[in-house]
N, C-alpha and C. Protein backbone atom coordinates (compact mmCIF):
# COMPACT_ATOMS: atom_id res chain seq x y z
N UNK A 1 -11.06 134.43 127.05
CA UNK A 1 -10.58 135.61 127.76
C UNK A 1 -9.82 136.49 126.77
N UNK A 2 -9.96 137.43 126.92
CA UNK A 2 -9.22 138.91 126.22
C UNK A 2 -7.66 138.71 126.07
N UNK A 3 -6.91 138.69 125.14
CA UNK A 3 -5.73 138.77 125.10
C UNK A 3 -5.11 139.99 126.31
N UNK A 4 -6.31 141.01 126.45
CA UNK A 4 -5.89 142.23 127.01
C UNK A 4 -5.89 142.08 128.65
N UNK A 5 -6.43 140.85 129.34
CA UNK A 5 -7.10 140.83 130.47
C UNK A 5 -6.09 140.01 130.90
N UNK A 6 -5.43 139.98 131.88
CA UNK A 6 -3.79 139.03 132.78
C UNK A 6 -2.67 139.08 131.68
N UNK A 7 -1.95 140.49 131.29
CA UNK A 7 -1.40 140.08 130.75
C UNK A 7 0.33 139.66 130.77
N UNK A 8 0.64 139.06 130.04
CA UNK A 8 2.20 138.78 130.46
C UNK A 8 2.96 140.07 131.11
N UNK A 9 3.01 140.99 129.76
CA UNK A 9 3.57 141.87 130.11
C UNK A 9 2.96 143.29 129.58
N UNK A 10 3.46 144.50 129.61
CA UNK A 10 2.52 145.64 129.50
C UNK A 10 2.08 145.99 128.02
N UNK A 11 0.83 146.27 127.56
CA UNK A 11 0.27 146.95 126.73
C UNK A 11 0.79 147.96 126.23
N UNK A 12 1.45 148.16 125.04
CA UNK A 12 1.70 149.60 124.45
C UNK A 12 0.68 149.87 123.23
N UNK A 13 0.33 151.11 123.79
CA UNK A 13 -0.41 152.00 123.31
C UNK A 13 -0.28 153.97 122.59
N UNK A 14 -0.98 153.82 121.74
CA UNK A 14 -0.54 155.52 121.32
C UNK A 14 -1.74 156.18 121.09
N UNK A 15 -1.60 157.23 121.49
CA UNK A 15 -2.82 158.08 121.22
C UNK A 15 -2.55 159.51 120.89
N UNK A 16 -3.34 160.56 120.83
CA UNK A 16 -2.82 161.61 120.15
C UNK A 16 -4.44 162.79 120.32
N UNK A 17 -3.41 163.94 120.76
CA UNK A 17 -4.09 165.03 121.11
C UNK A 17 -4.45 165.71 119.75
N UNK A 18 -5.04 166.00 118.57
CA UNK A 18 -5.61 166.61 117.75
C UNK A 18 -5.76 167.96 117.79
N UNK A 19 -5.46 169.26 117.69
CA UNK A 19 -5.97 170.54 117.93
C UNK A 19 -6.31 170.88 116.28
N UNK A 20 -7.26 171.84 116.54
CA UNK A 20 -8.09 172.22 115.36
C UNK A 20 -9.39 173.64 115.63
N UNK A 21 -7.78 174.91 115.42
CA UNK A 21 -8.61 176.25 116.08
C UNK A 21 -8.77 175.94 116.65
N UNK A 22 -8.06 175.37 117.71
CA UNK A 22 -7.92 176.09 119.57
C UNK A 22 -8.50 175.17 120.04
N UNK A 23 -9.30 173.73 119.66
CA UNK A 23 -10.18 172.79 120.29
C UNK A 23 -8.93 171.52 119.72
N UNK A 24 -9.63 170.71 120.93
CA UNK A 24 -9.11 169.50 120.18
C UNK A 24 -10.10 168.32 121.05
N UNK A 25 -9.86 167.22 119.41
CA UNK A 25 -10.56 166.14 119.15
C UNK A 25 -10.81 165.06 120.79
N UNK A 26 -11.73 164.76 121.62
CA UNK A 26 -11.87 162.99 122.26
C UNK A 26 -13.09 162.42 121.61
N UNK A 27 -12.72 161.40 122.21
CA UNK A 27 -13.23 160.20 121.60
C UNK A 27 -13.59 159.45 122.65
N UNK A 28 -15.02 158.44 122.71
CA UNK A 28 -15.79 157.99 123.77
C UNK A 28 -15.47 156.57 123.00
N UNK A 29 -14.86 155.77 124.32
CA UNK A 29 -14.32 154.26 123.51
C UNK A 29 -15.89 153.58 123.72
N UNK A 30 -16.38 152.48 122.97
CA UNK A 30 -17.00 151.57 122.61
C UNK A 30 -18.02 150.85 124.01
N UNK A 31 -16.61 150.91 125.04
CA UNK A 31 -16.97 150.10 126.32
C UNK A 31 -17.77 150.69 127.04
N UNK A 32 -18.14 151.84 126.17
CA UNK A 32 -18.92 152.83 127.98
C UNK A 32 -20.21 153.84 127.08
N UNK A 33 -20.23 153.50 126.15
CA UNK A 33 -20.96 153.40 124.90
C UNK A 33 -22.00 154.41 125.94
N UNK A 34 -23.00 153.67 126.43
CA UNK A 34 -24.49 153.93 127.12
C UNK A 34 -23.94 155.46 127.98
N UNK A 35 -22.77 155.16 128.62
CA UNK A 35 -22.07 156.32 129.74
C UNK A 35 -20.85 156.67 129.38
N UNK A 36 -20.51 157.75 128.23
CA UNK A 36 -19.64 158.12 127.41
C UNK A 36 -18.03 158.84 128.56
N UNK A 37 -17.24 157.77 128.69
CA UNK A 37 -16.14 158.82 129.21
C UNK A 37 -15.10 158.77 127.91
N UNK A 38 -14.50 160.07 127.76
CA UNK A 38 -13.76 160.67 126.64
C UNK A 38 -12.43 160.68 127.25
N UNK A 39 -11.38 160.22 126.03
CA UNK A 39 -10.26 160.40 126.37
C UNK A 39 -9.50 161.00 124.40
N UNK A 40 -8.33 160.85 124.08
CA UNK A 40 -7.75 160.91 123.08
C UNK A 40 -7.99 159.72 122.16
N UNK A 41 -8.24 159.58 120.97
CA UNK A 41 -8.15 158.71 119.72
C UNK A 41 -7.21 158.23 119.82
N UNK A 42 -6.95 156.52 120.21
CA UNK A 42 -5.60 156.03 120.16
C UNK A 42 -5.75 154.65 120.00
N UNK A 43 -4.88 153.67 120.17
CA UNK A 43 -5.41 152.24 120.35
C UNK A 43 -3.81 151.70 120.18
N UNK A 44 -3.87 150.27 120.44
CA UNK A 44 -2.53 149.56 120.28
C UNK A 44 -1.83 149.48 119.36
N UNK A 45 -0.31 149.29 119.48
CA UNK A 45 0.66 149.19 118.57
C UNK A 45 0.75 148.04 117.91
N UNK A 46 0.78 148.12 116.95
CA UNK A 46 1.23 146.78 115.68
C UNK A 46 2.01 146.42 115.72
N UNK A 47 2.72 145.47 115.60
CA UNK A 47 4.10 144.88 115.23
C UNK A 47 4.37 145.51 113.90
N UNK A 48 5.77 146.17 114.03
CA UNK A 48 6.44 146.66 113.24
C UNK A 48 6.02 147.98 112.55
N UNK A 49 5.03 148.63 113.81
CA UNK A 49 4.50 149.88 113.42
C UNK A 49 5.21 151.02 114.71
N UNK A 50 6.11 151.89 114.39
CA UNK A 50 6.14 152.82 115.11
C UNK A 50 4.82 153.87 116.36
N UNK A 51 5.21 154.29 117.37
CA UNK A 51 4.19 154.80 117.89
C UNK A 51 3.43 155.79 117.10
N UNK A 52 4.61 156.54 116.31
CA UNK A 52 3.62 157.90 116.01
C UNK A 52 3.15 157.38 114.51
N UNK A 53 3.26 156.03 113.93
CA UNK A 53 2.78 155.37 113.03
C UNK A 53 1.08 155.05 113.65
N UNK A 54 1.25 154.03 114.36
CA UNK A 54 0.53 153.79 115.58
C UNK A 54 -0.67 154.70 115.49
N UNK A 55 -0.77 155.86 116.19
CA UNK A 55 -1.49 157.37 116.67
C UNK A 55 -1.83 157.65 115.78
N UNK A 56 -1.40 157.84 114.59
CA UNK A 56 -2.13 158.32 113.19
C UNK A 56 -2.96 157.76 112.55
N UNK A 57 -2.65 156.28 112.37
CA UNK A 57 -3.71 154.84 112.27
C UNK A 57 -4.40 155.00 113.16
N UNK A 58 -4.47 154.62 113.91
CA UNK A 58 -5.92 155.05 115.13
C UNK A 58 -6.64 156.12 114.88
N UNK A 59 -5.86 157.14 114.91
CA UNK A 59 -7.13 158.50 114.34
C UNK A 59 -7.78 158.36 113.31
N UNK A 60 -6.81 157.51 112.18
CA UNK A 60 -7.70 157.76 110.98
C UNK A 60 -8.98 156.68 110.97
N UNK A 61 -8.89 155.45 111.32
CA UNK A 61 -9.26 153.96 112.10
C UNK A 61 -10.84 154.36 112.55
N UNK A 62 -10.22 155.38 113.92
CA UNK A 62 -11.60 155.86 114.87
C UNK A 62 -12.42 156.85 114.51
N UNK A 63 -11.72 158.06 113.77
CA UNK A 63 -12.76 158.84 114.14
C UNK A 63 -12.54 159.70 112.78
N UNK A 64 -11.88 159.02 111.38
CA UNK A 64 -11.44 159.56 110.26
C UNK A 64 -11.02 161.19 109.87
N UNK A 65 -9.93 161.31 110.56
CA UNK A 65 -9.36 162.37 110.63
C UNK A 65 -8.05 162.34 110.31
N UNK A 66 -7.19 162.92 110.07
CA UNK A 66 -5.87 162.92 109.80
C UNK A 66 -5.21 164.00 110.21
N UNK A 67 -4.16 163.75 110.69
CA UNK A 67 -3.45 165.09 111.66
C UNK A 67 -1.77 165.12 111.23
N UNK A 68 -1.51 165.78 111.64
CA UNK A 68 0.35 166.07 111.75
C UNK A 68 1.02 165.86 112.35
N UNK A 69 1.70 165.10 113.16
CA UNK A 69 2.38 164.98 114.50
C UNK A 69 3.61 166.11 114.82
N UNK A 70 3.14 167.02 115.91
CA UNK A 70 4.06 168.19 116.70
C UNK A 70 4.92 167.74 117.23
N UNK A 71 4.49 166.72 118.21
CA UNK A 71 5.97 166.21 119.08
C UNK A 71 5.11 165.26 120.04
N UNK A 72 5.66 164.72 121.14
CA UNK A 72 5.98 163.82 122.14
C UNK A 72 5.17 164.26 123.30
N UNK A 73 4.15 163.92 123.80
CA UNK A 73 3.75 164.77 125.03
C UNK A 73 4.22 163.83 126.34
N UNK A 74 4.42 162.81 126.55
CA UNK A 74 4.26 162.38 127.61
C UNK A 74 3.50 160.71 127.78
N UNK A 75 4.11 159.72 128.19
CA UNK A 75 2.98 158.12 128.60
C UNK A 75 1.98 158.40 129.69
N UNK A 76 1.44 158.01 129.58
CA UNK A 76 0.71 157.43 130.99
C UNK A 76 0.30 155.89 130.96
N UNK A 77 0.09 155.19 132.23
CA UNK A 77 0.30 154.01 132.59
C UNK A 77 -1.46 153.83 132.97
N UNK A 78 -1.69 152.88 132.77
CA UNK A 78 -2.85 152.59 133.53
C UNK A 78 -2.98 150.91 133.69
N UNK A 79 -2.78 150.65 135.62
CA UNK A 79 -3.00 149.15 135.75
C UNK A 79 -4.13 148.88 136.86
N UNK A 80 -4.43 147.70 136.59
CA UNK A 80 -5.98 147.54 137.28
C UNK A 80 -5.51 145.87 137.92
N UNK A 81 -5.56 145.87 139.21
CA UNK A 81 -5.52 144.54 140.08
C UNK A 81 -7.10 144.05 140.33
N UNK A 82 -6.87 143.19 140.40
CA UNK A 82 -8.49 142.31 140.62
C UNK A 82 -8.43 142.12 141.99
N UNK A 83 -9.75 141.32 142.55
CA UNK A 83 -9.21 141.65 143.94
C UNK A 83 -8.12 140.50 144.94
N UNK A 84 -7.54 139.76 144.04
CA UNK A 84 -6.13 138.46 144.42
C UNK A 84 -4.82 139.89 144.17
N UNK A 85 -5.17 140.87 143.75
CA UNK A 85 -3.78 141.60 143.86
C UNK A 85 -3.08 141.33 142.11
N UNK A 86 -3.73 140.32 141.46
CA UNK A 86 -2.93 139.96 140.40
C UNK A 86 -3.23 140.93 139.20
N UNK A 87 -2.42 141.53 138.28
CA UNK A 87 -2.60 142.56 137.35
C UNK A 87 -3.64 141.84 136.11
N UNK A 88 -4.49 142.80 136.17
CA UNK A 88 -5.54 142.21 135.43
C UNK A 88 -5.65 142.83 134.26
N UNK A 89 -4.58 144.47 133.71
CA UNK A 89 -5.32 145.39 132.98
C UNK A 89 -3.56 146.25 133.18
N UNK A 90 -3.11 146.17 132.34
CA UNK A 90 -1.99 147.17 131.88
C UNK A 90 -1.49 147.47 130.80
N UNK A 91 -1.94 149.17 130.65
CA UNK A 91 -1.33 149.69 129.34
C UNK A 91 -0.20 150.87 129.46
N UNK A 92 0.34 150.90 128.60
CA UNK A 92 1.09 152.17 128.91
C UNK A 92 0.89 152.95 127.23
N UNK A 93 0.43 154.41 127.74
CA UNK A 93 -0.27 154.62 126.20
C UNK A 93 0.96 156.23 126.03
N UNK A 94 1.44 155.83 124.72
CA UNK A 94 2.33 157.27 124.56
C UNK A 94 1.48 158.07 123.77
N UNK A 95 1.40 159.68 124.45
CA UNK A 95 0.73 160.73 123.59
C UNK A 95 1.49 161.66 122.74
N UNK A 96 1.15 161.47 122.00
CA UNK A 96 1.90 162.39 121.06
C UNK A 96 0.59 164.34 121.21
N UNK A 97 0.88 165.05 120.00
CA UNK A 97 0.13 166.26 120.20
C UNK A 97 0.62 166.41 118.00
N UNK A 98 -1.04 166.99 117.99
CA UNK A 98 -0.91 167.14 116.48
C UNK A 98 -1.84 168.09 115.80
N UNK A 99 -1.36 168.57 114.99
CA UNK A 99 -2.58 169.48 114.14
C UNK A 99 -3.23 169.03 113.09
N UNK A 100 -4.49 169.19 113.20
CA UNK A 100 -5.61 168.37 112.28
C UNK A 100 -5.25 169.09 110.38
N UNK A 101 -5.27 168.08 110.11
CA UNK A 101 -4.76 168.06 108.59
C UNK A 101 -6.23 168.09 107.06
N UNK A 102 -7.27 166.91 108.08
CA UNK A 102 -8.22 166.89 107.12
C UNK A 102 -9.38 165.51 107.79
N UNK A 103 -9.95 165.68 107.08
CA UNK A 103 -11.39 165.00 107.82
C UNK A 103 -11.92 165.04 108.90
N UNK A 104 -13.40 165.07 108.58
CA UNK A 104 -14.78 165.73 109.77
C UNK A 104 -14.39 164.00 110.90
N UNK A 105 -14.74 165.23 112.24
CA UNK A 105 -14.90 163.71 113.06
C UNK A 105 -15.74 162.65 112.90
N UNK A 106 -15.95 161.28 112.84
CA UNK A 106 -17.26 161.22 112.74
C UNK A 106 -17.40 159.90 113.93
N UNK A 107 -18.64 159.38 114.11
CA UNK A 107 -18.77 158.46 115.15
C UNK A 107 -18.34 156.96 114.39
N UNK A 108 -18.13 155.39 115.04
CA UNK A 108 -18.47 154.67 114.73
C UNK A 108 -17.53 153.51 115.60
N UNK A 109 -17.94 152.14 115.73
CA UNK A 109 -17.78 151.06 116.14
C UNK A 109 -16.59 151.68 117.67
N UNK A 110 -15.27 152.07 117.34
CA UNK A 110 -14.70 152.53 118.14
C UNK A 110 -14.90 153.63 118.72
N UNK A 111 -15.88 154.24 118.37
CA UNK A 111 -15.84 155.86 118.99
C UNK A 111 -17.72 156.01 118.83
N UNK A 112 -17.49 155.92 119.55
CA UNK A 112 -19.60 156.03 119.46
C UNK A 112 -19.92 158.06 119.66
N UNK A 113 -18.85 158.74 120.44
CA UNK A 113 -19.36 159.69 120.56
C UNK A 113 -18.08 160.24 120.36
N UNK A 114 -18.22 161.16 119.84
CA UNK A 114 -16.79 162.23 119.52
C UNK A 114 -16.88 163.60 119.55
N UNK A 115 -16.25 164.86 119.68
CA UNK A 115 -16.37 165.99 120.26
C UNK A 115 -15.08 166.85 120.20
N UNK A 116 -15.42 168.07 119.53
CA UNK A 116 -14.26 168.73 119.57
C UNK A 116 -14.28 169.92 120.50
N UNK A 117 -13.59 170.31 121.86
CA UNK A 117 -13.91 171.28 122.89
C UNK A 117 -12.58 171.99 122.87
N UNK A 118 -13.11 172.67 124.10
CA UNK A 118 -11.73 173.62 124.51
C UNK A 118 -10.91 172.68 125.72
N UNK A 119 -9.45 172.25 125.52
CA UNK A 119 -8.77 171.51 125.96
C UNK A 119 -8.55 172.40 127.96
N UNK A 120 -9.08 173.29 127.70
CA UNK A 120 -8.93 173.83 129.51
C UNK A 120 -10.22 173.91 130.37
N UNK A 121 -11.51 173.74 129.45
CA UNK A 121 -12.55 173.95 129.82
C UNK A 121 -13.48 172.68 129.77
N UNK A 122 -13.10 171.54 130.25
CA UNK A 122 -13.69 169.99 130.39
C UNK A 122 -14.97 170.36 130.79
N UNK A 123 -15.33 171.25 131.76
CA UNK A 123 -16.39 170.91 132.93
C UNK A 123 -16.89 169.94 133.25
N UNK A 124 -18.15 169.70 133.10
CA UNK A 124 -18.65 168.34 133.53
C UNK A 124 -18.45 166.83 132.76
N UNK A 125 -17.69 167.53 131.27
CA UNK A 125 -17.39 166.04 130.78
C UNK A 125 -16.32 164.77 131.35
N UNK A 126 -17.30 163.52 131.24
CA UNK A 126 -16.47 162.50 132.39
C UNK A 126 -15.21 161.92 131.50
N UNK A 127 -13.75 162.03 131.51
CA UNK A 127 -12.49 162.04 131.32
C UNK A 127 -11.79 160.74 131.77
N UNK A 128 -10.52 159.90 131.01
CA UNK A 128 -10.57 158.80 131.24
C UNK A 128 -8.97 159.59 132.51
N UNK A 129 -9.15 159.15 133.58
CA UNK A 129 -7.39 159.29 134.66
C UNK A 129 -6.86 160.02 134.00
N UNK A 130 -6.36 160.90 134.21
CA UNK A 130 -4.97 161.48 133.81
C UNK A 130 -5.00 162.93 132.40
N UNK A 131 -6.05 162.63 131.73
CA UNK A 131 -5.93 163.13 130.44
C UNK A 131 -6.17 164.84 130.70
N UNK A 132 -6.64 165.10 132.33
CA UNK A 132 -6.73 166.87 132.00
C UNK A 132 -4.85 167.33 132.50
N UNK A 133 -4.00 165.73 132.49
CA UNK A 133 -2.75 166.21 132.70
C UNK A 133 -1.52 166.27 131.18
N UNK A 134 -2.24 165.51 130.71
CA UNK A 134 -1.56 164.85 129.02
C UNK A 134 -1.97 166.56 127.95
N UNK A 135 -3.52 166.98 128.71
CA UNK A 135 -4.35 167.96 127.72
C UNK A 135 -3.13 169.05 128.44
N UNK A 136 -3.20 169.50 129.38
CA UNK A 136 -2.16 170.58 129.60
C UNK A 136 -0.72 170.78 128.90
N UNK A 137 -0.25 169.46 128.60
CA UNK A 137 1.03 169.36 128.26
C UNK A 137 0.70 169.94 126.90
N UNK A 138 -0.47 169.23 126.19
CA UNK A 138 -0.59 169.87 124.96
C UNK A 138 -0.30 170.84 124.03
N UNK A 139 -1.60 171.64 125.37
CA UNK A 139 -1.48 172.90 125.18
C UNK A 139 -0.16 173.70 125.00
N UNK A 140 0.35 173.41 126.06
CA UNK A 140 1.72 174.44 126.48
C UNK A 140 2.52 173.67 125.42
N UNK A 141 2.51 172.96 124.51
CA UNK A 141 3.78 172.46 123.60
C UNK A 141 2.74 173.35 122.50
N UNK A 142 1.54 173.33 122.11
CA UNK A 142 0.88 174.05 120.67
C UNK A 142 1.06 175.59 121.19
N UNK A 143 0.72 175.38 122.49
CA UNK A 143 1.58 177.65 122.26
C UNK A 143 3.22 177.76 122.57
N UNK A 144 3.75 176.82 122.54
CA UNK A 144 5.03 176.97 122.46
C UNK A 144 5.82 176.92 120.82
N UNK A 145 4.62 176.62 120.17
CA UNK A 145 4.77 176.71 118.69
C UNK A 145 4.80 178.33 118.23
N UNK A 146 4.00 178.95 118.78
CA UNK A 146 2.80 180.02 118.27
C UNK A 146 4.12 181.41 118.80
């Protein structure tokens, strides 16, 4: 069984919004490969690695890119009960928001499909919970730069 599947206690996780001219970077995790849902480049924390340590390793990890970190956007939680009620699936993933520094996206093992869009204009792309609320925050912190 998955270290990740009943776990003691919650999953921390970091991930990170990318902008690059007005788009920014998702990433289609591994698990859904065949039926691509996109969320932010992120993955778990290391021992003795900071979050926004964390978020930067993952980007560079998934989808070889390297970015800047702006600031703090916001966690989100995600837990999944089986059907005994017992927690089967909990992460809590902190987003940071960043400007792309250097390297092309590219696909592989963690990221089978990758994509750089307009963070207000999803349409039909399928999105993991929460992220057209993490992408707003984004935004409004990169034009709060500008």
């Amino acid at each position: 069984m998955s270290d990740r599947l009943y776990p003691n206690r919650p999953i921390i996780a970091a991930s990170i919004a990318v902008f690059r001219g007005g788009k920014v970077l998702l990433a289609a995790r591994k698990e859904t490969a065949s039926n691509p849902v996109f969320s932010l480049p992120g993955g778990l924390v290391e021992i003795g690695e900071t979050l926004q340590e964390a978020a930067l390793r993952e980007l560079q990890e998934e989808v070889s890119v390297e970015a800047r970190i702006i600031g703090f956007i916001d966690h989100a939680e995600f837990i999944e009960r089986d059907a005994d009620d017992k927690v089967k699936r909990h992460f809590v993933v902190n987003a940071f928001v960043g400007e792309w520094v250097s390297g092309e996206a590219t696909t592989g093992p963690e990221a089978p499909h990758v994509m750089w869009v307009d963070p207000q204009a999803l349409g039909g792309i399928a999105t993991t919970k929460g992220l057209n609320i993490i992408l707003d925050k984004a935004v409004a912190m990169m034009r709060g730069r500008a």
